[in-house]
N, C-alpha and C. Protein backbone atom coordinates (compact mmCIF):
# COMPACT_ATOMS: atom_id res chain seq x y z
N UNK A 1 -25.54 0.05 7.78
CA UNK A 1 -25.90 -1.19 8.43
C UNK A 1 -24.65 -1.77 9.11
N UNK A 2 -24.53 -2.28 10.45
CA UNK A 2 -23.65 -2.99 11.44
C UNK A 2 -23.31 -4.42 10.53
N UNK A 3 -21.96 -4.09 10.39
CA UNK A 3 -21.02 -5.89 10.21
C UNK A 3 -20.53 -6.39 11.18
N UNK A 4 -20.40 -7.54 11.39
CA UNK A 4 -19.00 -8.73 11.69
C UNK A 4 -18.02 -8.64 10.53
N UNK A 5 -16.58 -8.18 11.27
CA UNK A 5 -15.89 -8.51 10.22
C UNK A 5 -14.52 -9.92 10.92
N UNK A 6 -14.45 -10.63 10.29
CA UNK A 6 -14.02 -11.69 10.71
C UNK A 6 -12.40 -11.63 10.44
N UNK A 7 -11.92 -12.29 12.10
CA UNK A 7 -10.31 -11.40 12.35
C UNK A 7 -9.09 -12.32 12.48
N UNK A 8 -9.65 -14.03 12.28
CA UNK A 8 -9.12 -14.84 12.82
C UNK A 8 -8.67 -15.29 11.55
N UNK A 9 -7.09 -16.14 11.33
CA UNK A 9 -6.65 -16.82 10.29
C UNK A 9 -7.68 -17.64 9.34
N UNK A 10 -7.83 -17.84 8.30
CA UNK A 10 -8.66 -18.57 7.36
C UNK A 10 -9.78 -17.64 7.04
N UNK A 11 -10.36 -16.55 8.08
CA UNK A 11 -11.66 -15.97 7.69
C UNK A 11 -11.23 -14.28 7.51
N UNK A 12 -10.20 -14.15 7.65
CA UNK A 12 -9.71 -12.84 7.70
C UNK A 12 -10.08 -11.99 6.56
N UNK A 13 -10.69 -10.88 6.86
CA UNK A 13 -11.31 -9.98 5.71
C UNK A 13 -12.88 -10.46 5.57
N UNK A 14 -13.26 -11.51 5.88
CA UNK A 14 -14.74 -12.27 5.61
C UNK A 14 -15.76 -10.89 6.09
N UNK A 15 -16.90 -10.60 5.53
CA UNK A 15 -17.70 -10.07 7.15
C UNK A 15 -19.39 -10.32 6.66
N UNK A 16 -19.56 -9.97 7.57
CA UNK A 16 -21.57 -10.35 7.34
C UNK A 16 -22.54 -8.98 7.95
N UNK A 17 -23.13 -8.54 6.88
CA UNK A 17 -24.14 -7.58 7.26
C UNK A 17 -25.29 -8.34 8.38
N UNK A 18 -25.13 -7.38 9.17
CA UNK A 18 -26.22 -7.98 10.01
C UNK A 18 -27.50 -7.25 9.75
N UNK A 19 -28.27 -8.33 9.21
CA UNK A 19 -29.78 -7.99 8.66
C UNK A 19 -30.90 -8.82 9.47
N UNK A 20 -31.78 -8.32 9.69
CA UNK A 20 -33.17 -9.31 10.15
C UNK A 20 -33.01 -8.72 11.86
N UNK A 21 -33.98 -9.14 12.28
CA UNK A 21 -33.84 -8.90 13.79
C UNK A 21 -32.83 -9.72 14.54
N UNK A 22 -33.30 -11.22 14.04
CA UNK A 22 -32.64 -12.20 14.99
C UNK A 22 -31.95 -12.68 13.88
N UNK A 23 -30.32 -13.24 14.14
CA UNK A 23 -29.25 -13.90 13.86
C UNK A 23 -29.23 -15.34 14.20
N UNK A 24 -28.53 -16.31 13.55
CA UNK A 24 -28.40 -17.13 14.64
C UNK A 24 -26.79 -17.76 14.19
N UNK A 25 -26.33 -17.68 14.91
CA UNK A 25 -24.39 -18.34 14.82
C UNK A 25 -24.13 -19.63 15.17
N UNK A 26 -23.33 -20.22 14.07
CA UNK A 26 -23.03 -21.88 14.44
C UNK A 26 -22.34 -22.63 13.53
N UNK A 27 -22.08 -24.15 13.80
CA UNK A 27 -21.02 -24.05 12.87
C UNK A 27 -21.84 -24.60 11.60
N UNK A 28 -23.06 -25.31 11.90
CA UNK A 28 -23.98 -26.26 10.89
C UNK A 28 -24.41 -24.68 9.71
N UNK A 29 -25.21 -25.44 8.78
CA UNK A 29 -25.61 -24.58 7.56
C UNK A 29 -27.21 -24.01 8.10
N UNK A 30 -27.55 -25.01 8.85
CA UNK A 30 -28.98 -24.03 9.10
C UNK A 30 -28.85 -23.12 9.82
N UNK A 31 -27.99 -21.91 10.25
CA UNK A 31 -27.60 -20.84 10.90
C UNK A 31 -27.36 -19.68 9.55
N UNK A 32 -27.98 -18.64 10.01
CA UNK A 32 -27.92 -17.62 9.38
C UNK A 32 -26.57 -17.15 8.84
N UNK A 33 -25.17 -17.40 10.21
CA UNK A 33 -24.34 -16.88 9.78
C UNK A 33 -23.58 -18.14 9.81
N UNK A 34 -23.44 -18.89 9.59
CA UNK A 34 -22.04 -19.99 9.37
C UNK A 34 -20.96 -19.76 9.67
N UNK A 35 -20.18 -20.34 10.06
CA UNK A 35 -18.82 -20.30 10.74
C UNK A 35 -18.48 -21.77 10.95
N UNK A 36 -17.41 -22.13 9.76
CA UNK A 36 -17.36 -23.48 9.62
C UNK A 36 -16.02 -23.96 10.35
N UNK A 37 -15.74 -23.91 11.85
CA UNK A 37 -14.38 -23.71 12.44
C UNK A 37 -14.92 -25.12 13.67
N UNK A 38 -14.13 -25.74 14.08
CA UNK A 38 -14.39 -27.45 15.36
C UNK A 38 -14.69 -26.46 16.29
N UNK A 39 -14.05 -25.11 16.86
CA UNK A 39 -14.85 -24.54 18.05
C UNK A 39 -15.61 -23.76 18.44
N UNK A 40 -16.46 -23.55 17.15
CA UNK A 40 -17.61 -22.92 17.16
C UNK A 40 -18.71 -23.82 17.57
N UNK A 41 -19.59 -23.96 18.18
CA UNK A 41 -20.57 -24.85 18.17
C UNK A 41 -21.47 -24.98 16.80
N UNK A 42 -22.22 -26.10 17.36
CA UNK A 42 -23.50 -26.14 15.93
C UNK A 42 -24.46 -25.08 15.68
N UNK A 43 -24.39 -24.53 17.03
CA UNK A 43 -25.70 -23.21 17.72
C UNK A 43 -24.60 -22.73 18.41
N UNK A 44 -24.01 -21.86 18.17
CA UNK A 44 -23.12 -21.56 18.94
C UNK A 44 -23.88 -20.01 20.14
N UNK A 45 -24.59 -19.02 19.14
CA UNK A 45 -24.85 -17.70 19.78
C UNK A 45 -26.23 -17.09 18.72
N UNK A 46 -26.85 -16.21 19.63
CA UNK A 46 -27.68 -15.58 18.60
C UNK A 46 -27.75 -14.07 18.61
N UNK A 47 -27.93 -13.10 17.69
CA UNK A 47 -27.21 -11.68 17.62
C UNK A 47 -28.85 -11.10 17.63
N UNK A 48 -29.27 -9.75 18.10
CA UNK A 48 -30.34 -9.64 18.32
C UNK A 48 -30.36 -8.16 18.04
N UNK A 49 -31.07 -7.44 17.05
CA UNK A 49 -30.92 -6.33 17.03
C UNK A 49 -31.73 -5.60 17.11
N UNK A 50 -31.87 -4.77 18.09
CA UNK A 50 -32.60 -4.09 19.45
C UNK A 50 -32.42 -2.28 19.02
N UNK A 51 -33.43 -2.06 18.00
CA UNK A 51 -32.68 -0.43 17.19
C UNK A 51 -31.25 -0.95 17.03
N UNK A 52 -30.38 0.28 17.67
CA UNK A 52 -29.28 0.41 17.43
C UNK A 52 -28.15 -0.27 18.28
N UNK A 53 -28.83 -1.00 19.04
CA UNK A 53 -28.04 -2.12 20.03
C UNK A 53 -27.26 -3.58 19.19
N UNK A 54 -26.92 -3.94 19.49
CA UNK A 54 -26.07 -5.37 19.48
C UNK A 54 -26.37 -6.07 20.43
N UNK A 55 -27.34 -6.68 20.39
CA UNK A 55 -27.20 -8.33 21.55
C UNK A 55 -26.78 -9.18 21.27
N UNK A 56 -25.56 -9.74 21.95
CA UNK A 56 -25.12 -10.83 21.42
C UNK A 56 -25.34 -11.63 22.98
N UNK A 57 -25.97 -13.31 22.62
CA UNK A 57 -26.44 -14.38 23.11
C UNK A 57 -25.81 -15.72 22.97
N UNK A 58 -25.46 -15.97 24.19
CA UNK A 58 -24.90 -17.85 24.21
C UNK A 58 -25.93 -18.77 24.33
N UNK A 59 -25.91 -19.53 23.25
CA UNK A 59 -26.94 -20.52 23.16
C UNK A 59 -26.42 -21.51 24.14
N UNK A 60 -25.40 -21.49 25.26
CA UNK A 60 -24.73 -23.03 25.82
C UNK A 60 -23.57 -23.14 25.14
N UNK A 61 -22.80 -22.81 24.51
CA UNK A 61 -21.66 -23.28 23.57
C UNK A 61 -20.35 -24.04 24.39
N UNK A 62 -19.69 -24.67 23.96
CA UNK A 62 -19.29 -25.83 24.44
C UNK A 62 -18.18 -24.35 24.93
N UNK A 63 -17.22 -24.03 24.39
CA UNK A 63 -16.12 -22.94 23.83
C UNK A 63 -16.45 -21.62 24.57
N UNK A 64 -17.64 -21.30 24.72
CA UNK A 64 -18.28 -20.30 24.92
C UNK A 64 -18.18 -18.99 24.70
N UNK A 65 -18.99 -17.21 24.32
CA UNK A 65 -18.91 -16.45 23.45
C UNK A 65 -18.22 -15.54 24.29
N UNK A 66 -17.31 -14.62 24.37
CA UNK A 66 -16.74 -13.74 24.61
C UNK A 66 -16.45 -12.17 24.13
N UNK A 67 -16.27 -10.72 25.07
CA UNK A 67 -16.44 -9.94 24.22
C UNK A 67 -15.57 -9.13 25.04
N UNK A 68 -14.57 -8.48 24.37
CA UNK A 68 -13.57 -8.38 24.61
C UNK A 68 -12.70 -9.11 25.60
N UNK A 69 -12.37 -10.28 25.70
CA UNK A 69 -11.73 -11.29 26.29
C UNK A 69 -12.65 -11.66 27.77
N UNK A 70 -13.68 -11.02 27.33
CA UNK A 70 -14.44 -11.81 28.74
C UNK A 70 -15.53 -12.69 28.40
N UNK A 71 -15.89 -13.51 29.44
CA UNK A 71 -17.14 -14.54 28.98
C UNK A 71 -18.24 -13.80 29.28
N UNK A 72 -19.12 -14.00 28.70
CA UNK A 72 -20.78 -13.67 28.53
C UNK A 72 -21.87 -14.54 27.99
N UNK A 73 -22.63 -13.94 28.40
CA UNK A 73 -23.58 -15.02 28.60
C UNK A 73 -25.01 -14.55 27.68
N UNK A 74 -25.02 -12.97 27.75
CA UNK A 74 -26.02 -12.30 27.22
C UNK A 74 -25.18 -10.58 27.23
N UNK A 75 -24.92 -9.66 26.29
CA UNK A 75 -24.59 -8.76 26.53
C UNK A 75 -24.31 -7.76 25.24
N UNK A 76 -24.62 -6.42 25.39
CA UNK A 76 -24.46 -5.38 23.94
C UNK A 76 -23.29 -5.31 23.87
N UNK A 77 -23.02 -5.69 22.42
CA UNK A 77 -22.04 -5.63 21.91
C UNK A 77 -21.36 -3.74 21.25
N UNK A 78 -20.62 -3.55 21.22
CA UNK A 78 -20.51 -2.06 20.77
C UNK A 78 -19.03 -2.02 19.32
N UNK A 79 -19.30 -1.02 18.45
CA UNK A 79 -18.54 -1.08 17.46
C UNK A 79 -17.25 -0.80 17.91
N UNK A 80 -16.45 -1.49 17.17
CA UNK A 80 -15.02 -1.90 17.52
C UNK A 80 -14.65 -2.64 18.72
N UNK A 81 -15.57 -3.02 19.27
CA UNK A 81 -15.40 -4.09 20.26
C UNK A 81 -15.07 -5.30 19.62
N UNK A 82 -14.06 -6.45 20.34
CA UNK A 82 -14.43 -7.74 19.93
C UNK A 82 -15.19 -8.95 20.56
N UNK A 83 -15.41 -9.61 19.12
CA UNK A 83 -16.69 -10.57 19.81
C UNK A 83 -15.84 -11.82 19.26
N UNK A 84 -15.87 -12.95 20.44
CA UNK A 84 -14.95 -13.98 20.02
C UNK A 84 -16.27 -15.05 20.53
N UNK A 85 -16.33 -16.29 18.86
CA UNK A 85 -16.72 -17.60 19.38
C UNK A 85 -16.18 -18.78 19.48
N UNK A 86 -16.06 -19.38 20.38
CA UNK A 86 -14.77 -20.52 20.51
C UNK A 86 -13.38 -19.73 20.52
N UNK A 87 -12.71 -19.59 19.30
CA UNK A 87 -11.48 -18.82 18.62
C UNK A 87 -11.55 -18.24 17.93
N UNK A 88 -12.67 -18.13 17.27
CA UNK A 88 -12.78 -16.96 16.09
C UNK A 88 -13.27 -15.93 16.78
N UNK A 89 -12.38 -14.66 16.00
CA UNK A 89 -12.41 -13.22 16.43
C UNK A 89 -13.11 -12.67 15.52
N UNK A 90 -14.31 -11.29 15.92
CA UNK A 90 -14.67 -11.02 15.07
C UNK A 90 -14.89 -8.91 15.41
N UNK A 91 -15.02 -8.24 14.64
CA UNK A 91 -14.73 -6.80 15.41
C UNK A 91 -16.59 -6.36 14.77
N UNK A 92 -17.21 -5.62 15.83
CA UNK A 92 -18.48 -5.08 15.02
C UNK A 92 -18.03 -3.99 14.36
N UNK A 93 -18.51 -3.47 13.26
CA UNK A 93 -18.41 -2.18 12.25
C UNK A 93 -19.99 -1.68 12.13
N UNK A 94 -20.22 -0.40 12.49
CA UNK A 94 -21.16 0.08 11.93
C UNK A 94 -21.03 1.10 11.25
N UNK A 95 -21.91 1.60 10.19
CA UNK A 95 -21.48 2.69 9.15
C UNK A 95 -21.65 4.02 9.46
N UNK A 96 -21.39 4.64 10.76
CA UNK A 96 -21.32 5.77 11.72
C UNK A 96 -19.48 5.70 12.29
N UNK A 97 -19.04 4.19 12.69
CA UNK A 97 -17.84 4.56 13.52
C UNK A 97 -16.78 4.03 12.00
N UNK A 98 -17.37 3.18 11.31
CA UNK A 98 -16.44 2.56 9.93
C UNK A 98 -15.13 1.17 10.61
N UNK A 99 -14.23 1.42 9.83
CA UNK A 99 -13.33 0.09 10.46
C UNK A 99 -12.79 1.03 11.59
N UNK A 100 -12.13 -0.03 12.15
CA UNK A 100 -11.19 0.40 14.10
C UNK A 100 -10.12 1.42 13.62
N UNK A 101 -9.95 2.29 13.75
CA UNK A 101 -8.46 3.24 13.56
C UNK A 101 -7.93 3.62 14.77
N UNK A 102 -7.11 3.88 14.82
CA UNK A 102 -6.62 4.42 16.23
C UNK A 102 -7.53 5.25 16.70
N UNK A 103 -8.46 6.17 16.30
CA UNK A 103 -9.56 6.91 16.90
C UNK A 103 -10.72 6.14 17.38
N UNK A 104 -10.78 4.90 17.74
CA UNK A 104 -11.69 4.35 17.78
C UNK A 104 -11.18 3.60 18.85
N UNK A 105 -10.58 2.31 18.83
CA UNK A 105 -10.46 1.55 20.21
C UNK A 105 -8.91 1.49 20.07
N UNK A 106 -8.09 1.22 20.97
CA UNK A 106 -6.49 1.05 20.67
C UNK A 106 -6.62 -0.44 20.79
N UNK A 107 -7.09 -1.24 21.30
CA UNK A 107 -7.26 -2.91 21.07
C UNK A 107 -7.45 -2.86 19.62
N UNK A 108 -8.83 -2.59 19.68
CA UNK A 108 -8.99 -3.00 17.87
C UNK A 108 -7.61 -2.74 17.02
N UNK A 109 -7.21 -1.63 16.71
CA UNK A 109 -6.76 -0.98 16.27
C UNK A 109 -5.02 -1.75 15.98
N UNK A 110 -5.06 -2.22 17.81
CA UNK A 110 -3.26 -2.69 17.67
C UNK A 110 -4.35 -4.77 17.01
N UNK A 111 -5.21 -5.23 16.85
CA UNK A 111 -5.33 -6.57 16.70
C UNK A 111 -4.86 -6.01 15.25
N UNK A 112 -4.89 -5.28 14.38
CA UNK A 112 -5.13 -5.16 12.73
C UNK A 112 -3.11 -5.05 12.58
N UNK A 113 -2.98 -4.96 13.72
CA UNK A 113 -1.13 -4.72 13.50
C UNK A 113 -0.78 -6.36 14.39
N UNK A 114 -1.43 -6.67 14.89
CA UNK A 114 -0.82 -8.19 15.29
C UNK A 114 -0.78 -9.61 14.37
N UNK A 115 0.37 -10.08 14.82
CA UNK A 115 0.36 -11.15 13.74
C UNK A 115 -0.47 -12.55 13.53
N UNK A 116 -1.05 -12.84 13.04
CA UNK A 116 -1.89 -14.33 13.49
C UNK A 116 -1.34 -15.14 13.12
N UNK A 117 -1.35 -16.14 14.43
CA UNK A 117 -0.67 -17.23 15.13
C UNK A 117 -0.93 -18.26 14.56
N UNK A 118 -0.50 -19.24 13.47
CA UNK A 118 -1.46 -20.45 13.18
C UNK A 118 -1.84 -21.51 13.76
N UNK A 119 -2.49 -22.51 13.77
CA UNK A 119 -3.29 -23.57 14.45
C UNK A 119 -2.32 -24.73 14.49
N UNK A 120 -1.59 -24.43 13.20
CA UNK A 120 -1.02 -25.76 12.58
C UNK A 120 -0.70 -25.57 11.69
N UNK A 121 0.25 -26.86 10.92
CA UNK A 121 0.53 -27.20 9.85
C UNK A 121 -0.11 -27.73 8.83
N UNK A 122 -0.11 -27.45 7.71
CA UNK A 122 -1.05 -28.29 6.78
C UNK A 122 -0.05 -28.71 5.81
N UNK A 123 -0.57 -30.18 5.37
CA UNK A 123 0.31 -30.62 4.77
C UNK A 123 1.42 -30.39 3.61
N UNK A 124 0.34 -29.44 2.92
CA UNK A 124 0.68 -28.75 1.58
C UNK A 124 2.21 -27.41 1.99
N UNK A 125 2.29 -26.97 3.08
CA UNK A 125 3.02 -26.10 3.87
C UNK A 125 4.74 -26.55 4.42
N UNK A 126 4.44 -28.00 4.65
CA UNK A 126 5.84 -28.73 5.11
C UNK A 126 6.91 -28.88 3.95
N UNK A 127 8.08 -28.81 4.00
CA UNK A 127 9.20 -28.38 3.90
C UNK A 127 10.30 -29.38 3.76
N UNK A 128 11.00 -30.00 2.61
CA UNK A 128 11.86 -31.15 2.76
C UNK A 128 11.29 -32.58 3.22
N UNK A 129 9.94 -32.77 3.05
CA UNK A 129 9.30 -33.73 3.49
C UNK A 129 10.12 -35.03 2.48
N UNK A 130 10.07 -36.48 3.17
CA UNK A 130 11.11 -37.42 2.85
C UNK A 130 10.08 -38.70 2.83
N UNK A 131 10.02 -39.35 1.65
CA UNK A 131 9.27 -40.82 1.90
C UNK A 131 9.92 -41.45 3.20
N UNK A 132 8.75 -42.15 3.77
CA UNK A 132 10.06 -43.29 5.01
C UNK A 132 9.73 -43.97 4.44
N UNK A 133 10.64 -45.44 4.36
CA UNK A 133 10.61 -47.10 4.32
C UNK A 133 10.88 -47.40 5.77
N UNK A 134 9.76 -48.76 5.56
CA UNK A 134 10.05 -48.86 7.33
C UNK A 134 10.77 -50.09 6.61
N UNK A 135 11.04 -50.74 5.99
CA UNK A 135 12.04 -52.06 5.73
C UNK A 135 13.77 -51.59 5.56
N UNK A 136 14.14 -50.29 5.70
CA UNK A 136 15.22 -49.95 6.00
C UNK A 136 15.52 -50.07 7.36
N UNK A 137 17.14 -48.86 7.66
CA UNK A 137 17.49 -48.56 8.55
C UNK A 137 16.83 -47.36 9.24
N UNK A 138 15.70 -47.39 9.74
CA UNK A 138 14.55 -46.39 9.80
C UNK A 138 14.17 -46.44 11.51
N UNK A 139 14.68 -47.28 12.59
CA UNK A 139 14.48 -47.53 13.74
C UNK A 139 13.03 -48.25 13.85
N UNK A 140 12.06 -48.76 12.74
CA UNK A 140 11.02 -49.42 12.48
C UNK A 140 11.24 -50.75 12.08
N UNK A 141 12.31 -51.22 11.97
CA UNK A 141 12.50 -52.42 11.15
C UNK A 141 12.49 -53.39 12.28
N UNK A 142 12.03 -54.54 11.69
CA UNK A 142 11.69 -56.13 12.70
C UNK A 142 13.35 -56.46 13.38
N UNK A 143 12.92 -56.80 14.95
CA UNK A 143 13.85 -56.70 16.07
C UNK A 143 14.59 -57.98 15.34
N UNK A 144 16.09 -58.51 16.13
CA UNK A 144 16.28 -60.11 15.72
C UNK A 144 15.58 -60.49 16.84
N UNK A 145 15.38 -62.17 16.23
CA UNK A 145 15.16 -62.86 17.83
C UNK A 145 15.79 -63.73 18.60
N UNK A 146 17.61 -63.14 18.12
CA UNK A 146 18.86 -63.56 18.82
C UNK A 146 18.71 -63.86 20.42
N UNK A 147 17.84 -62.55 21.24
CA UNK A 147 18.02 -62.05 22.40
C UNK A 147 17.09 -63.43 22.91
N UNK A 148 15.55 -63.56 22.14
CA UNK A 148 14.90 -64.83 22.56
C UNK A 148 15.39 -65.76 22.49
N UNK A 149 15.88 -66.44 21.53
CA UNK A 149 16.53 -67.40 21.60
C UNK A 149 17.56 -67.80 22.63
N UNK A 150 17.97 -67.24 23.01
CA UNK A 150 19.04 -67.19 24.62
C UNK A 150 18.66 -67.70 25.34
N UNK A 151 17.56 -66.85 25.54
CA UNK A 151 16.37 -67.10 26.74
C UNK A 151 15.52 -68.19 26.70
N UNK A 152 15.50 -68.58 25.46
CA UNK A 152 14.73 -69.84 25.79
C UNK A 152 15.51 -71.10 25.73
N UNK A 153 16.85 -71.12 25.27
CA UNK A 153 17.76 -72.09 25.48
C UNK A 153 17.72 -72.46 26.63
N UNK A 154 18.17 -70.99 27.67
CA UNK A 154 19.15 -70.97 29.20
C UNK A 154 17.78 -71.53 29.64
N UNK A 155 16.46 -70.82 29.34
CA UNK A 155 15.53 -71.65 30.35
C UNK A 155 15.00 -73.30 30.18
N UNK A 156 15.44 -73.49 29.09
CA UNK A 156 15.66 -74.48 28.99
C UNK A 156 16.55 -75.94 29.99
N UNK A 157 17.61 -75.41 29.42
CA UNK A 157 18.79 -76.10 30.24
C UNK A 157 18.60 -75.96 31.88
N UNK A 158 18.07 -74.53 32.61
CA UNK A 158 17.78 -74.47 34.08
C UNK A 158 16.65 -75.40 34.07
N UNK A 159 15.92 -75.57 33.26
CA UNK A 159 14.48 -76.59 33.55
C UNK A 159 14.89 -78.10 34.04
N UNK A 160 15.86 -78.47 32.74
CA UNK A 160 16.32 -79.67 32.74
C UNK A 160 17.39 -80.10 34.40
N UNK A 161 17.99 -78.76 34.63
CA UNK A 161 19.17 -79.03 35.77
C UNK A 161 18.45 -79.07 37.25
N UNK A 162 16.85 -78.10 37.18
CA UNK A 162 16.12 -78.24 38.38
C UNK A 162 15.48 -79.54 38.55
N UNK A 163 15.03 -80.28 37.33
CA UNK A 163 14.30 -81.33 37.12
C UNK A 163 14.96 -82.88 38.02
N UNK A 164 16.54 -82.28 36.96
CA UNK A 164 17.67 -83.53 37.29
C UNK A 164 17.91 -83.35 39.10
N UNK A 165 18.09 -82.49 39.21
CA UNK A 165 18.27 -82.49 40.82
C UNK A 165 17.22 -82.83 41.51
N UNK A 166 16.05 -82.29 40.96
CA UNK A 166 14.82 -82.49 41.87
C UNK A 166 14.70 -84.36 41.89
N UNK A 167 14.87 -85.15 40.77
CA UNK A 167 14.81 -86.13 40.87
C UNK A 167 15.93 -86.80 41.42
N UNK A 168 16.85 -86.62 41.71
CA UNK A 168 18.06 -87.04 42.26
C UNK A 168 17.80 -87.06 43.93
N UNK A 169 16.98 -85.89 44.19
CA UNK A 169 16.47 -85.53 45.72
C UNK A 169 15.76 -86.92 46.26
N UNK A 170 15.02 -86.84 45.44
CA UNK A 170 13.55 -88.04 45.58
C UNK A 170 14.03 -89.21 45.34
N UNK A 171 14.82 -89.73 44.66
CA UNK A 171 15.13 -91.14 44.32
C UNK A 171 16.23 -91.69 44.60
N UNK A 172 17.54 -90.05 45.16
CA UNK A 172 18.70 -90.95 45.11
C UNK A 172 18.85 -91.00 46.97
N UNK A 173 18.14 -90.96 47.63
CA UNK A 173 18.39 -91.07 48.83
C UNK A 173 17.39 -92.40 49.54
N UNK A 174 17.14 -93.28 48.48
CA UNK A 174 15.94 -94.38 48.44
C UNK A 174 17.43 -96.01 48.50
């Protein structure tokens, strides 16, 4: 019987017998095959098995389904090919060709020797991590308000010196 075996960080080694005629891929639980990843869709694709064919189907996916780095829309999938949704990679296996070896595809074959790239950091992973205080010397701490105070003196005193003149204009030439 034909697997997915799943190629991408977090699902690596995962795979799913593909059983039943129709599949359906997504990230929600009412999907046959689950794939709990932000760029998978909810409905992401549906797998269709046609005898000894592989149909693989885009339901619309935001990410959309790919097979060997190209987009598709509707198309047979073949063993040791890859089938990517959103970002997750996945290689078909059927129990005639077995896993990818170099006799089989040299893609497949060099992805099982490439390194996977991570997404990110997770918290548990960081390294010398340091409480901050923002009431220290932390570049967070409350400004003075030396600089305002200036400013509202000087505009002050210019208020008073435009005022005094302005009235000096008006009254002292009376």
């Amino acid at each position: 019987m034909a697997r997915l075996v799943l190629l991408s960080e977090g699902f690596t080694g995962r795979t799913f017998e593909l059983k039943g005629e129709k599949i359906t891929v997504g990230r929600v639980s009412d999907n046959a095959f689950e794939i709990p990843e932000s760029s998978v869709s909810s409905h992401h694709a549906e797998i269709v098995l046609q005898g000894s064919d592989v149909l693989i189907r885009d339901l619309g996916s935001t990410n959309g389904t790919f097979i060997n780095g190209e987009q598709i829309n509707e198309a047979v999938l073949k063993p040791g090919q890859i089938l990517r949704f959103g970002t997750v990679e996945l290689r078909l296996e059927s129990p005639e060709s077995g896993p990818a070896t170099g006799a089989t595809s040299k893609k497949a074959a060099t992805l099982d020797h490439t390194r996977v790239i991570p997404q990110g950091v997770k918290l548990n992973e960081l390294e010398g991590t340091r409480n901050l205080e923002f009431n220290s010397k932390s570049g967070f701490e409350k400004k003075s308000n030396k600089g305002t105070k200036i400013f509202v003196i000087g505009a002050i005193v210019v208020g008073v010196l435009l005022g005094g003149l302005l009235l000096f204009l008006v009254f002292g030439n009376k």
